[in-house]
N, C-alpha and C. Protein backbone atom coordinates (compact mmCIF):
# COMPACT_ATOMS: atom_id res chain seq x y z
N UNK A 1 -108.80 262.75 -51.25
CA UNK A 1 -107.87 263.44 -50.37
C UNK A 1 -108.40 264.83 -50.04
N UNK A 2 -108.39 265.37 -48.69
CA UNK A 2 -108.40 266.61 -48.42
C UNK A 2 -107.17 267.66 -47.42
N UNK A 3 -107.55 268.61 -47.28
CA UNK A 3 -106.62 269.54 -47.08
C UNK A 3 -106.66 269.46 -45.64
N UNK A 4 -108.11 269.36 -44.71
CA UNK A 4 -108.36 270.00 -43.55
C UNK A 4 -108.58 271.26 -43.53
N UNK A 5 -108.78 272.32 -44.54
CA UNK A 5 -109.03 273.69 -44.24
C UNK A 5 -110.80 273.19 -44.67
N UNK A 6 -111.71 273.95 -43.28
CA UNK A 6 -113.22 273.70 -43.93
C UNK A 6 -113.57 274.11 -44.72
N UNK A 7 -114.45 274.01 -46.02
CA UNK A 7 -115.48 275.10 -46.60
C UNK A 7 -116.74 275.63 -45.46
N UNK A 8 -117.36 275.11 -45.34
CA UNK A 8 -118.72 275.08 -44.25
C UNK A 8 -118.86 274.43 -43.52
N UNK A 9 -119.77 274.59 -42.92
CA UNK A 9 -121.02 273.84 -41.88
C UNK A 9 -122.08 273.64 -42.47
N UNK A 10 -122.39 272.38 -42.53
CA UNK A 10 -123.99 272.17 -42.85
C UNK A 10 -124.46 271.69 -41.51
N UNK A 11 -126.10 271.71 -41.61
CA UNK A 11 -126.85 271.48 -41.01
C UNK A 11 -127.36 270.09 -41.14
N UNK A 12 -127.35 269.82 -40.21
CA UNK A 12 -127.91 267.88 -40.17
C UNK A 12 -129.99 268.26 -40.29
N UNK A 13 -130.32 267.76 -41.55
CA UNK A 13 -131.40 268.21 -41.51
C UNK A 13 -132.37 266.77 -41.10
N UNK A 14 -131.59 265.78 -41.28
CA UNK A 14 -132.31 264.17 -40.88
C UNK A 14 -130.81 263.36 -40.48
N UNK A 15 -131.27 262.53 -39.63
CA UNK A 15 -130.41 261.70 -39.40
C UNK A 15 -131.11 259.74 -39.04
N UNK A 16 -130.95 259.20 -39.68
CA UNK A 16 -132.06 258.05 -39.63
C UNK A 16 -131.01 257.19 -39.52
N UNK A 17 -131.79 255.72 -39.07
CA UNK A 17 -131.00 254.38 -39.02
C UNK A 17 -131.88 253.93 -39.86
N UNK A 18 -130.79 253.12 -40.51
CA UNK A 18 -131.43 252.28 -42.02
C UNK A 18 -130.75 250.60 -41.52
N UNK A 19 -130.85 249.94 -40.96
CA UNK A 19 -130.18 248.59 -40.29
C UNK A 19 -129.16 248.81 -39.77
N UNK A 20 -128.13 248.52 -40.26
CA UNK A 20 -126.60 249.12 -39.75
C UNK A 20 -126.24 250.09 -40.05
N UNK A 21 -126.91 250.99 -41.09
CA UNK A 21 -126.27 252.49 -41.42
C UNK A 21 -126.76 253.02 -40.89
N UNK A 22 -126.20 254.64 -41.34
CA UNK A 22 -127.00 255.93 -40.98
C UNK A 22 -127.28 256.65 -42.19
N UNK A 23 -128.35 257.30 -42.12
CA UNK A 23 -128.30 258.30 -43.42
C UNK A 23 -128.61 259.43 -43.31
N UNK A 24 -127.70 260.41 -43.30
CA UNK A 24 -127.82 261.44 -43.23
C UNK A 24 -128.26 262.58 -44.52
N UNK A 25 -129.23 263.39 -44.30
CA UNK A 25 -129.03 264.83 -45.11
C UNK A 25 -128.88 265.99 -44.55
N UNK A 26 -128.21 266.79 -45.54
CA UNK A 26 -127.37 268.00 -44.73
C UNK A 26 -127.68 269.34 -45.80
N UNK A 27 -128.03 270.46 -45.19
CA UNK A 27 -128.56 271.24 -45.85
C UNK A 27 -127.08 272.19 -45.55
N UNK A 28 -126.46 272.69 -47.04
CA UNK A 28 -125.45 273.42 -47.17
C UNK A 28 -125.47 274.46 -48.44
N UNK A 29 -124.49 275.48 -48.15
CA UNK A 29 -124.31 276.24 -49.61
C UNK A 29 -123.52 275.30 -50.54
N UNK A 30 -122.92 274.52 -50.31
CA UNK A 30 -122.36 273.62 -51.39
C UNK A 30 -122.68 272.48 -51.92
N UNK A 31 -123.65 272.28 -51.44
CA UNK A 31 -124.63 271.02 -51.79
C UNK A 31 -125.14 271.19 -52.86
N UNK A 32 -125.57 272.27 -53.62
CA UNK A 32 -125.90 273.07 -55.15
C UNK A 32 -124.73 272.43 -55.61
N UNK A 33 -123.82 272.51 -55.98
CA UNK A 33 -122.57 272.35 -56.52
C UNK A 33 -121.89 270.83 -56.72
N UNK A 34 -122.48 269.41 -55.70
CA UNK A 34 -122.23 268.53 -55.31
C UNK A 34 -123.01 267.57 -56.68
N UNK A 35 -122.26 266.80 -56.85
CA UNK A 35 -122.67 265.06 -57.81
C UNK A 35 -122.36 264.21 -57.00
N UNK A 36 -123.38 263.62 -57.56
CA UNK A 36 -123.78 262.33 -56.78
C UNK A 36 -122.17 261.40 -57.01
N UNK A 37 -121.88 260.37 -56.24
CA UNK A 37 -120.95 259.39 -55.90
C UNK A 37 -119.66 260.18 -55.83
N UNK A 38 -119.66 261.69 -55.76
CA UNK A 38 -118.84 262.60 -55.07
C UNK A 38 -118.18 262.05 -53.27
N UNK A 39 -117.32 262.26 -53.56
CA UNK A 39 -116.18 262.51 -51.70
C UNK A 39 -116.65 263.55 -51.57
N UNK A 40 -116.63 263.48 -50.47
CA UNK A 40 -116.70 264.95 -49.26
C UNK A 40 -116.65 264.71 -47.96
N UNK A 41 -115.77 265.00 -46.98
CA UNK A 41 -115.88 264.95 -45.66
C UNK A 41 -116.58 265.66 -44.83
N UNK A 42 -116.91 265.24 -44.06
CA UNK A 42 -118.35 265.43 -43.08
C UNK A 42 -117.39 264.86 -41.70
N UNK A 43 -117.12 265.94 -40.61
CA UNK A 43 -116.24 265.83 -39.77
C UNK A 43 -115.28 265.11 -39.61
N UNK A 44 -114.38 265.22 -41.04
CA UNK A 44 -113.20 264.54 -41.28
C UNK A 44 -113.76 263.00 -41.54
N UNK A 45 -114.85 262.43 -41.95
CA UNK A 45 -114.87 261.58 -42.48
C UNK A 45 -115.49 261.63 -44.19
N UNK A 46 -114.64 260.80 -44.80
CA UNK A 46 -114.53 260.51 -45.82
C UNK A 46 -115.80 259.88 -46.53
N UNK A 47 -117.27 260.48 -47.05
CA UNK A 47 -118.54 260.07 -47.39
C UNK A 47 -118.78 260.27 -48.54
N UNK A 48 -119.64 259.35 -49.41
CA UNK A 48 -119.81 259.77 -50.66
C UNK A 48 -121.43 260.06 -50.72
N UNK A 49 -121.88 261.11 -51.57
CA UNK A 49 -122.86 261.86 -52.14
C UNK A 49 -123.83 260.86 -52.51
N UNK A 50 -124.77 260.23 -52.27
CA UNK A 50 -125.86 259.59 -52.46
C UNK A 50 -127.10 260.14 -53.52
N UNK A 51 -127.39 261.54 -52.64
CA UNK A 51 -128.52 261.68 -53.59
C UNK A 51 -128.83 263.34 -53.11
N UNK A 52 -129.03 263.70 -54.48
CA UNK A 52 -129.46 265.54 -54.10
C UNK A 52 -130.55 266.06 -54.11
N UNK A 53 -130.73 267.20 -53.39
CA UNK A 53 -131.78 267.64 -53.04
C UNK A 53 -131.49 269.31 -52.89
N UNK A 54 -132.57 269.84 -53.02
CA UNK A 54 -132.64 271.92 -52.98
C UNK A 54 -131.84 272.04 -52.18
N UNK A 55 -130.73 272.62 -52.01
CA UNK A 55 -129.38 273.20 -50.89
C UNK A 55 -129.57 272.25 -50.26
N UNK A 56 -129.39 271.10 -50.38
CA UNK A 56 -129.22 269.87 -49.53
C UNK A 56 -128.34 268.69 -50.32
N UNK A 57 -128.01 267.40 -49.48
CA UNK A 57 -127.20 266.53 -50.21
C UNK A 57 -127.24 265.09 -49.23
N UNK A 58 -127.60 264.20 -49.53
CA UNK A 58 -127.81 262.72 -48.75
C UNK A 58 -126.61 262.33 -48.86
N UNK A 59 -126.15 261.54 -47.67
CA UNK A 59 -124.47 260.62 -47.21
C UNK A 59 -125.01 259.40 -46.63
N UNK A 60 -123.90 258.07 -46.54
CA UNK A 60 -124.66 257.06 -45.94
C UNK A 60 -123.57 256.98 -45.58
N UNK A 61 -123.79 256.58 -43.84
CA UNK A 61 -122.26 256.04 -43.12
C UNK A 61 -122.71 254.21 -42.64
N UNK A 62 -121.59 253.30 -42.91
CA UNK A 62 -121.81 252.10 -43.00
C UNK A 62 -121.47 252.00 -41.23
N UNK A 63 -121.77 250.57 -40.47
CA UNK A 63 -121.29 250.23 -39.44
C UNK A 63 -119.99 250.41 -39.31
N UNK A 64 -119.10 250.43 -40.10
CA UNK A 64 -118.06 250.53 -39.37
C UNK A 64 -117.06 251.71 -39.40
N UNK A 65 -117.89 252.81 -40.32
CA UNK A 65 -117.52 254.25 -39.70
C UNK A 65 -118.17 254.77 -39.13
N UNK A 66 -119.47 254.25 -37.83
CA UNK A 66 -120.16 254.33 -36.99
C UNK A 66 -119.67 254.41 -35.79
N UNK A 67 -118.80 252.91 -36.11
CA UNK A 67 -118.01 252.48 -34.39
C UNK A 67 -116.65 253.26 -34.36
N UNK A 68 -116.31 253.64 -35.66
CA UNK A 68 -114.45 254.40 -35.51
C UNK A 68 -114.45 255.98 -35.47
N UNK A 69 -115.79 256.74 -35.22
CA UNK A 69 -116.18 258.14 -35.34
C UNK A 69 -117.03 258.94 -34.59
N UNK A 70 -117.48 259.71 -34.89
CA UNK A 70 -118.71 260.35 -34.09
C UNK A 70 -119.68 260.29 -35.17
N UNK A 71 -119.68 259.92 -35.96
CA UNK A 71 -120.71 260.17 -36.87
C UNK A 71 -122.03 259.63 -36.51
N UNK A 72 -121.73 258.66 -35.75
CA UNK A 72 -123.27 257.75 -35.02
C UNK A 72 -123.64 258.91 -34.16
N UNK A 73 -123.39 259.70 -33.45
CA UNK A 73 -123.87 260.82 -32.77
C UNK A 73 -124.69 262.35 -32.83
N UNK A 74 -124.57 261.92 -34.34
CA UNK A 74 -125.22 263.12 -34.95
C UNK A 74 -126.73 263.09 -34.50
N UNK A 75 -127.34 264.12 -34.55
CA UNK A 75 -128.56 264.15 -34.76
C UNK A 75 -129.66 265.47 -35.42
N UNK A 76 -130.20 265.29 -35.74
CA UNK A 76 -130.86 266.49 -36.48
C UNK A 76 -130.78 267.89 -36.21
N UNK A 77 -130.31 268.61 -36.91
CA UNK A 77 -129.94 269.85 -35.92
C UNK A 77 -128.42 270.55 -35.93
N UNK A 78 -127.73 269.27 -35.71
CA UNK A 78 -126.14 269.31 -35.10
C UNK A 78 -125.52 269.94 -36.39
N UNK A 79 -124.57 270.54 -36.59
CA UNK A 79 -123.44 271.05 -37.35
C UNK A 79 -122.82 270.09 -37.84
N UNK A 80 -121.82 270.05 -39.51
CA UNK A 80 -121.13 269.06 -39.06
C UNK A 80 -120.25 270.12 -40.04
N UNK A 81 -118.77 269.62 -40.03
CA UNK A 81 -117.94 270.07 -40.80
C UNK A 81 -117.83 269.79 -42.34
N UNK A 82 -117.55 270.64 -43.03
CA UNK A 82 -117.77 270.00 -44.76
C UNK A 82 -116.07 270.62 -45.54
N UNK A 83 -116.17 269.51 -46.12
CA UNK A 83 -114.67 269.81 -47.19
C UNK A 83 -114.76 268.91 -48.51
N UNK A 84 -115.06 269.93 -49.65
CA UNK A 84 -115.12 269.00 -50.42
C UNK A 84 -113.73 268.70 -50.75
N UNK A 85 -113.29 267.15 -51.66
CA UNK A 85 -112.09 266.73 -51.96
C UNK A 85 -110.81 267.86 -52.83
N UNK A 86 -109.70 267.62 -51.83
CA UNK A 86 -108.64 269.00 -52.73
C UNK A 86 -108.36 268.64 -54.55
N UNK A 87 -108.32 269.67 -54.98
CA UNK A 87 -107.98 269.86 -56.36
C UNK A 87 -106.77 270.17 -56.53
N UNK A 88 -105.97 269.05 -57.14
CA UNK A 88 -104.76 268.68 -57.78
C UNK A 88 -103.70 270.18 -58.06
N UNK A 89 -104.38 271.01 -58.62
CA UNK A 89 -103.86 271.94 -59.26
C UNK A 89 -103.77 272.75 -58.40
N UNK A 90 -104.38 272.63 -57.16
CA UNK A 90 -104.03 274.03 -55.87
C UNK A 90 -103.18 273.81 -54.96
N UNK A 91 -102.90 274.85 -54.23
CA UNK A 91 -102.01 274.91 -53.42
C UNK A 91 -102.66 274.36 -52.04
N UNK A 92 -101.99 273.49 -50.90
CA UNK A 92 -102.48 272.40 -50.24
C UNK A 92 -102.04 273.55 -48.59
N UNK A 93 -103.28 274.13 -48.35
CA UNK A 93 -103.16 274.99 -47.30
C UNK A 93 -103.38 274.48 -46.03
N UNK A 94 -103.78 273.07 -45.50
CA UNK A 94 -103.54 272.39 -44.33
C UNK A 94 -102.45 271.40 -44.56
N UNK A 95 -103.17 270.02 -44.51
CA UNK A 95 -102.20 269.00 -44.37
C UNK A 95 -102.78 268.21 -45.37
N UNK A 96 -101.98 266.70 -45.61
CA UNK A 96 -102.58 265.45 -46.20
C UNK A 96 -103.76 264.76 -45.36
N UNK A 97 -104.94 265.02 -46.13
CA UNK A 97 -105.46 264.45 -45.04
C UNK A 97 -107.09 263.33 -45.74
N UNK A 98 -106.83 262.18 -45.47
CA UNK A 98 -107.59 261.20 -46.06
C UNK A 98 -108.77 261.00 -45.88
N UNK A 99 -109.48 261.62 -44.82
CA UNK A 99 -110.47 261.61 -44.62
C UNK A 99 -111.61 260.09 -43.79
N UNK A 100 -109.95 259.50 -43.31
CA UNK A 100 -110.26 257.82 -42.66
C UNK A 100 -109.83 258.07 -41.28
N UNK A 101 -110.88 258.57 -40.57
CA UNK A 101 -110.58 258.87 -39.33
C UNK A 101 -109.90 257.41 -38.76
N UNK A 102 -108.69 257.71 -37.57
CA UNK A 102 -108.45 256.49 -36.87
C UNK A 102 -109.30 256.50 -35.14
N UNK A 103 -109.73 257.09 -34.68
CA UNK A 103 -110.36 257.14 -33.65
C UNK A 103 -111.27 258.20 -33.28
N UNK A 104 -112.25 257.87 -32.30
CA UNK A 104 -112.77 259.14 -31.13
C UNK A 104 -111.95 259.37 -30.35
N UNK A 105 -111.84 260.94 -29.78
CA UNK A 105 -111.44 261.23 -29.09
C UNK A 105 -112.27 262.51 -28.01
N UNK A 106 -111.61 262.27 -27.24
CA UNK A 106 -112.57 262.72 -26.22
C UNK A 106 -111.71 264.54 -25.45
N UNK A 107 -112.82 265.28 -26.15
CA UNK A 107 -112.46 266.64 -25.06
C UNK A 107 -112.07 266.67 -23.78
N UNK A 108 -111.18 266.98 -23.25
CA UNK A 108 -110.97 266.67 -21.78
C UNK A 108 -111.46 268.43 -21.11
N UNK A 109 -110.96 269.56 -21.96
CA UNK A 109 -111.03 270.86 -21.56
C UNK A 109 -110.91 271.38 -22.78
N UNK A 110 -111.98 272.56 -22.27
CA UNK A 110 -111.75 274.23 -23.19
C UNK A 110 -111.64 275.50 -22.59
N UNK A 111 -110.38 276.03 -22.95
CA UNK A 111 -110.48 277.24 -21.88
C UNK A 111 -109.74 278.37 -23.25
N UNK A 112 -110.90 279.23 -22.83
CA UNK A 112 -110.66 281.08 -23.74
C UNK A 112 -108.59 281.48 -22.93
N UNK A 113 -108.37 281.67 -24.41
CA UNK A 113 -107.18 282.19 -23.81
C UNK A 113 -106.92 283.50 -24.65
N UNK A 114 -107.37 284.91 -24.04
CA UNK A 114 -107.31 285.87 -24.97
C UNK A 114 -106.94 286.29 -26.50
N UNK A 115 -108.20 285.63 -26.80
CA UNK A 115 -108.65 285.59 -28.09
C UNK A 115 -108.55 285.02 -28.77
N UNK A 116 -107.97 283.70 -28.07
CA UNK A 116 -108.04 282.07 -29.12
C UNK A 116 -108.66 280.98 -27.90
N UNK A 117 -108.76 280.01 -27.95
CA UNK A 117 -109.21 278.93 -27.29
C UNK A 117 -108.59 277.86 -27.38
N UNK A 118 -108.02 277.28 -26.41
CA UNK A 118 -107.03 275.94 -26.23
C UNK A 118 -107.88 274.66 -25.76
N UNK A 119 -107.96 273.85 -26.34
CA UNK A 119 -108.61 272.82 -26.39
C UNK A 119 -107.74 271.43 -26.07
N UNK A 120 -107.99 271.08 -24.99
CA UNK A 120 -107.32 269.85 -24.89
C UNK A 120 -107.76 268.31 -25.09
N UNK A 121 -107.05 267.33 -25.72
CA UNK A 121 -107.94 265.95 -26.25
C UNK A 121 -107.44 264.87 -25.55
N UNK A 122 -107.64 263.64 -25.68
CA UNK A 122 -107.33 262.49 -24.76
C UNK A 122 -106.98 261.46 -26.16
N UNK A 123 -106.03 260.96 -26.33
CA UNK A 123 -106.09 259.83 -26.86
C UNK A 123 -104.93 258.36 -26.66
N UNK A 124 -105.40 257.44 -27.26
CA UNK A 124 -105.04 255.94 -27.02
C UNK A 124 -103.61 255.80 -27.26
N UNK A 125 -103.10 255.84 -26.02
CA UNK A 125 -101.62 255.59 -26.35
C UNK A 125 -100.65 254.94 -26.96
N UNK A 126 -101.19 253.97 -27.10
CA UNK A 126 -101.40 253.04 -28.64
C UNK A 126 -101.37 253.45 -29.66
N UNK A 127 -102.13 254.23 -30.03
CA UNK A 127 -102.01 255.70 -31.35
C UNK A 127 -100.60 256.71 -31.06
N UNK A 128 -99.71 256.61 -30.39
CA UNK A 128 -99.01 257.44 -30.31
C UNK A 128 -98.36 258.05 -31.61
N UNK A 129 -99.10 258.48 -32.55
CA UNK A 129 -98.44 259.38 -33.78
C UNK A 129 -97.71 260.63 -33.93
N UNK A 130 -98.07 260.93 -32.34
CA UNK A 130 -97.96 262.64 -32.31
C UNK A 130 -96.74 263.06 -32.28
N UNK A 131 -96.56 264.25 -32.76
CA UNK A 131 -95.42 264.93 -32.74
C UNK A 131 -95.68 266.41 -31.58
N UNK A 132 -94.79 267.09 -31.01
CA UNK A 132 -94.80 268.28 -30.98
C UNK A 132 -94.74 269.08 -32.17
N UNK A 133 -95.55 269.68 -32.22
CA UNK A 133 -96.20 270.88 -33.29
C UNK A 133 -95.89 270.18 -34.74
N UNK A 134 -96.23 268.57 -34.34
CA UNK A 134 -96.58 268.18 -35.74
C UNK A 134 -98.31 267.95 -36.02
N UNK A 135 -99.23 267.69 -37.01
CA UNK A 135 -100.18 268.02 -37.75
C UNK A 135 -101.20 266.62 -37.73
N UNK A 136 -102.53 267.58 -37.15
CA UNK A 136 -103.58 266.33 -36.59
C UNK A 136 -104.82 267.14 -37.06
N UNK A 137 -105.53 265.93 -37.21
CA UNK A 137 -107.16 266.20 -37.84
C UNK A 137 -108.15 265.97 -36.68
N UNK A 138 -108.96 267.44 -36.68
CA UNK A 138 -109.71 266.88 -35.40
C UNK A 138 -111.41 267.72 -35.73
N UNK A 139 -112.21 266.34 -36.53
CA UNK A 139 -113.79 266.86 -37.28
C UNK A 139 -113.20 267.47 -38.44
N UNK A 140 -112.10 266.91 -39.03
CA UNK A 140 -111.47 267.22 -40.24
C UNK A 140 -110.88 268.62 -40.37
N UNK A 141 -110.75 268.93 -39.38
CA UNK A 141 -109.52 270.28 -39.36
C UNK A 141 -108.59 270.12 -39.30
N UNK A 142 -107.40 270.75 -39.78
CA UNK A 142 -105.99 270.60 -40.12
C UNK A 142 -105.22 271.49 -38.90
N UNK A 143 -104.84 271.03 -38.23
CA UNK A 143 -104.66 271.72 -36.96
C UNK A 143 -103.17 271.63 -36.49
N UNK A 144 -102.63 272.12 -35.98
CA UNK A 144 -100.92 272.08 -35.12
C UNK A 144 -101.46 271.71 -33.74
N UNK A 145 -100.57 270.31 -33.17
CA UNK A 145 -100.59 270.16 -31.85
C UNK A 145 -98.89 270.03 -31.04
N UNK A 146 -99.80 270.64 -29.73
CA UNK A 146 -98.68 271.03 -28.79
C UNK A 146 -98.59 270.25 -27.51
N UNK A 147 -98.03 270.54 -26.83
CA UNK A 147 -97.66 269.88 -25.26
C UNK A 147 -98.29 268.55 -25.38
N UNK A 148 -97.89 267.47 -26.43
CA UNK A 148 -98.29 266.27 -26.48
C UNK A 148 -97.69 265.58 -25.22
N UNK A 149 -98.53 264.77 -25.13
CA UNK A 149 -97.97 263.83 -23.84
C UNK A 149 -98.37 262.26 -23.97
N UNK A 150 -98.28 261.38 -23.78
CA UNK A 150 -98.65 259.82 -24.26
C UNK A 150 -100.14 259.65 -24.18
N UNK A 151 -100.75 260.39 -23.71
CA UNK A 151 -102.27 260.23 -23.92
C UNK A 151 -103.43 261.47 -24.39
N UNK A 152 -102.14 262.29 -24.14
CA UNK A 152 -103.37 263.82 -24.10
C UNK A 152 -102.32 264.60 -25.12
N UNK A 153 -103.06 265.91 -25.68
CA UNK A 153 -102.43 267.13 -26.68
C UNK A 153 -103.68 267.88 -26.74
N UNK A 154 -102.56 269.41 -27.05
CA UNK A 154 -103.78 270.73 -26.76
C UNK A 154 -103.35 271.44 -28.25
N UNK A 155 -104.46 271.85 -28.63
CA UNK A 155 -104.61 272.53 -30.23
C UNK A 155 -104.91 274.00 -29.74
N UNK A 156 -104.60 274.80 -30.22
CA UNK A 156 -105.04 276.12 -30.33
C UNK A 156 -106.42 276.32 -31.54
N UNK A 157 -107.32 277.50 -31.53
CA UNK A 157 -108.23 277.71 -32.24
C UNK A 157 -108.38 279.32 -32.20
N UNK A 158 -107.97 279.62 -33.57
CA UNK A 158 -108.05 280.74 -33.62
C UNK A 158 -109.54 281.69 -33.59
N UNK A 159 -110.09 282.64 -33.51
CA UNK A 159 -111.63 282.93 -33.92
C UNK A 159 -112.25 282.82 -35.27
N UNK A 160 -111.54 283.12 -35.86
CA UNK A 160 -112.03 282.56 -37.61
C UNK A 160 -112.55 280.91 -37.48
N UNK A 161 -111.67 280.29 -37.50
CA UNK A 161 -112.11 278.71 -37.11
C UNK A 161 -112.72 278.41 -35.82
N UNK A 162 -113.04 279.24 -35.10
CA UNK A 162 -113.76 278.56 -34.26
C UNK A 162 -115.48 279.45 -34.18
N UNK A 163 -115.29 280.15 -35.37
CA UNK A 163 -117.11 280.54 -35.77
C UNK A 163 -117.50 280.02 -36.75
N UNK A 164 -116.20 279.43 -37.81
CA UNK A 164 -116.49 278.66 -38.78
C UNK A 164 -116.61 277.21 -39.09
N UNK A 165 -116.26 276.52 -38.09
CA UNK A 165 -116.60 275.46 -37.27
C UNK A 165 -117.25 274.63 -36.41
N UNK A 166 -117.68 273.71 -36.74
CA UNK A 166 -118.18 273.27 -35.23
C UNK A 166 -117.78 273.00 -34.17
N UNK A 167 -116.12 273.67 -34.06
CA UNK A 167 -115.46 273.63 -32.77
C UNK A 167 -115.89 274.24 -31.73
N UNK A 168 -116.90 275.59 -31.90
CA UNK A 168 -118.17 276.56 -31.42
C UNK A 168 -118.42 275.62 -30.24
N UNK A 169 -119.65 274.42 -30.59
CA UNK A 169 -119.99 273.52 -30.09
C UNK A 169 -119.60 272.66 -29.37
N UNK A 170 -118.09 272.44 -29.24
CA UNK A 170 -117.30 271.44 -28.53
C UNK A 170 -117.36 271.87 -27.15
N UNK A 171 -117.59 270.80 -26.25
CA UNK A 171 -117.53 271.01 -24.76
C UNK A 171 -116.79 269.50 -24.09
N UNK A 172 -116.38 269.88 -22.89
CA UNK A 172 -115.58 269.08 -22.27
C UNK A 172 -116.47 267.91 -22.25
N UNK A 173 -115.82 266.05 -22.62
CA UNK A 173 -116.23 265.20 -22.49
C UNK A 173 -117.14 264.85 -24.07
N UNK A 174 -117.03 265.87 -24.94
CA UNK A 174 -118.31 265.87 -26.30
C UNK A 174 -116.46 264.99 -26.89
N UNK A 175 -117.33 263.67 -27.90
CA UNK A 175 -116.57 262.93 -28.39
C UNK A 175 -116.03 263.63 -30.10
N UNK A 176 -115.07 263.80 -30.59
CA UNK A 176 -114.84 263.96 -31.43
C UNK A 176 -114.24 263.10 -32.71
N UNK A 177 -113.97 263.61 -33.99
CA UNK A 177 -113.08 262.03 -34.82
C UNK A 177 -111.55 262.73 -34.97
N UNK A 178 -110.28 261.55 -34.76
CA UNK A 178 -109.32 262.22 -35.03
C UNK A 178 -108.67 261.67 -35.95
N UNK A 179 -107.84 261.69 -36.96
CA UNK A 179 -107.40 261.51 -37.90
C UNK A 179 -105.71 261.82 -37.55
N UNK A 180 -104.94 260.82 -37.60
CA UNK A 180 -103.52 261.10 -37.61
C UNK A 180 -102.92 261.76 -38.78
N UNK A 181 -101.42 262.33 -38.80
CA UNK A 181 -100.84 262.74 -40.05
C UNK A 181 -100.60 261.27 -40.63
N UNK A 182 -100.94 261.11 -41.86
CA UNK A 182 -100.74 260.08 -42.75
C UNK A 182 -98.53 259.15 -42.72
N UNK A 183 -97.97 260.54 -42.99
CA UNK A 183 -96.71 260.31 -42.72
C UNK A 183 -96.46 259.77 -41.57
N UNK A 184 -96.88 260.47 -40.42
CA UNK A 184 -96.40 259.90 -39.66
C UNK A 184 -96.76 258.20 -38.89
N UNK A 185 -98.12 258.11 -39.79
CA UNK A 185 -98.53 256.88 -39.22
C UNK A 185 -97.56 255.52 -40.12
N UNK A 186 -97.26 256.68 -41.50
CA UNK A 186 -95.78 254.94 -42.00
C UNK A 186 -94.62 255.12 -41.13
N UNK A 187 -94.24 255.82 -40.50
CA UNK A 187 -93.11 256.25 -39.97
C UNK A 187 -93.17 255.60 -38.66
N UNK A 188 -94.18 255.50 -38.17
CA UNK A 188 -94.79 254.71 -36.52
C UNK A 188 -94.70 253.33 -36.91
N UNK A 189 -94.95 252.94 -37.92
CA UNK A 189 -95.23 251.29 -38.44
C UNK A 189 -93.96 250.60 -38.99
N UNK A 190 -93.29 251.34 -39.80
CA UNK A 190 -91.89 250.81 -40.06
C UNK A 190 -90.82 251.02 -38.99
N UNK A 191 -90.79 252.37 -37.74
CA UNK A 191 -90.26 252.13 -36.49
C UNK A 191 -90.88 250.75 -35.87
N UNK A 192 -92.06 250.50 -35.63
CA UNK A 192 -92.36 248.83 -35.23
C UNK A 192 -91.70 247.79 -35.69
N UNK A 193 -91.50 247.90 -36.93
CA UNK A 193 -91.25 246.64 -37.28
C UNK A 193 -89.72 246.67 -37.68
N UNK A 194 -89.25 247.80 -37.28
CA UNK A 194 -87.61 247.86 -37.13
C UNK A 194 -87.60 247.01 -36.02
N UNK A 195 -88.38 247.80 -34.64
CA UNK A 195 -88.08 246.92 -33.32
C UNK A 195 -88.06 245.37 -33.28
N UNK A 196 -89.06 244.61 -34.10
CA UNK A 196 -89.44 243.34 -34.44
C UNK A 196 -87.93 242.47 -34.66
């Protein structure tokens, strides 16, 4: 389980295809600190620690958190978001957040709005989880969304998170992973099957 508040950014220092996987290594300040068959999310997805290396740390993403993410998009170079798993005993400063992305989603716009940045996303109406200024994961950030509408919602980004982030990097049409609030996705499923 994680919070959605980031620790870092690492650096994608390799990114390879191994048959159906990917394997990534990522050079971070917390990668010192990391054991092997460790959780840690890597843009809100949920990866375990393979194998360590000097300020670095190996992840393997299988086919089918390839096709439900951005993680197939990485490439050497790229940023990615890092959170290691929350600790029981602290205080939970984003949201619940599992680290099982349910979709890509796609930037539609970014526009500077004196001194934060509003970011708007596109998603499957089908997914309709959203709340007004209820709580969404987007590259594993714990975020408040607004002016939801059946396909689209706009997040605010303050400047702290958006130098500490790879939200920096986000541009209109760049695919992202989104992660629903957990609650609300039992709350969407038992409304279904009330209707039933």
């Amino acid at each position: 389980m994680f919070t959605g508040i980031i620790e870092e950014t690492g650096k994608v220092l390799s990114a390879v295809k191994d048959k159906s996987n990917l394997i990534l290594t990522i050079k971070s300040h917390i990668s010192e600190e990391l054991k092997i068959d460790q959780s840690v999310s890597h843009n809100g997805v949920c990866l375990t620690v393979t194998e360590l290396h000097p300020g670095a740390h190996t992840v393997v993403a299988i086919d089918e958190t390839l096709k439900k993410s951005n993680i197939g998009n990485i490439k050497d170079g790229d940023l990615v978001n890092l959170e290691r798993c929350m600790q029981m005993n602290g205080r939970l400063d984003g949201h619940i957040v599992q680290g099982h992305v349910d979709a890509k989603s796609k930037c539609m716009g970014v526009e500077e709005s004196d001194g934060s940045w509003l970011f708007t996303f596109s998603y499957n109406s089908h997914d309709n989880v959203l709340v007004e200024k209820g709580s969404v994961c987007i590259n594993g950030v714990s975020l408040t969304c607004f002016e939801v509408t059946d396909d689209s919602f706009k997040v605010a980004i303050i400047p702290y998170t958006f130098e500490h982030t790879n939200f920096k990097k986000i541009k209109k049409n760049d695919e992202v992973n989104i992660e629903f609030d957990i609650i609300g996705k039992y709350v969407h499923k038992l409304v279904g099957l009330n209707k039933k």
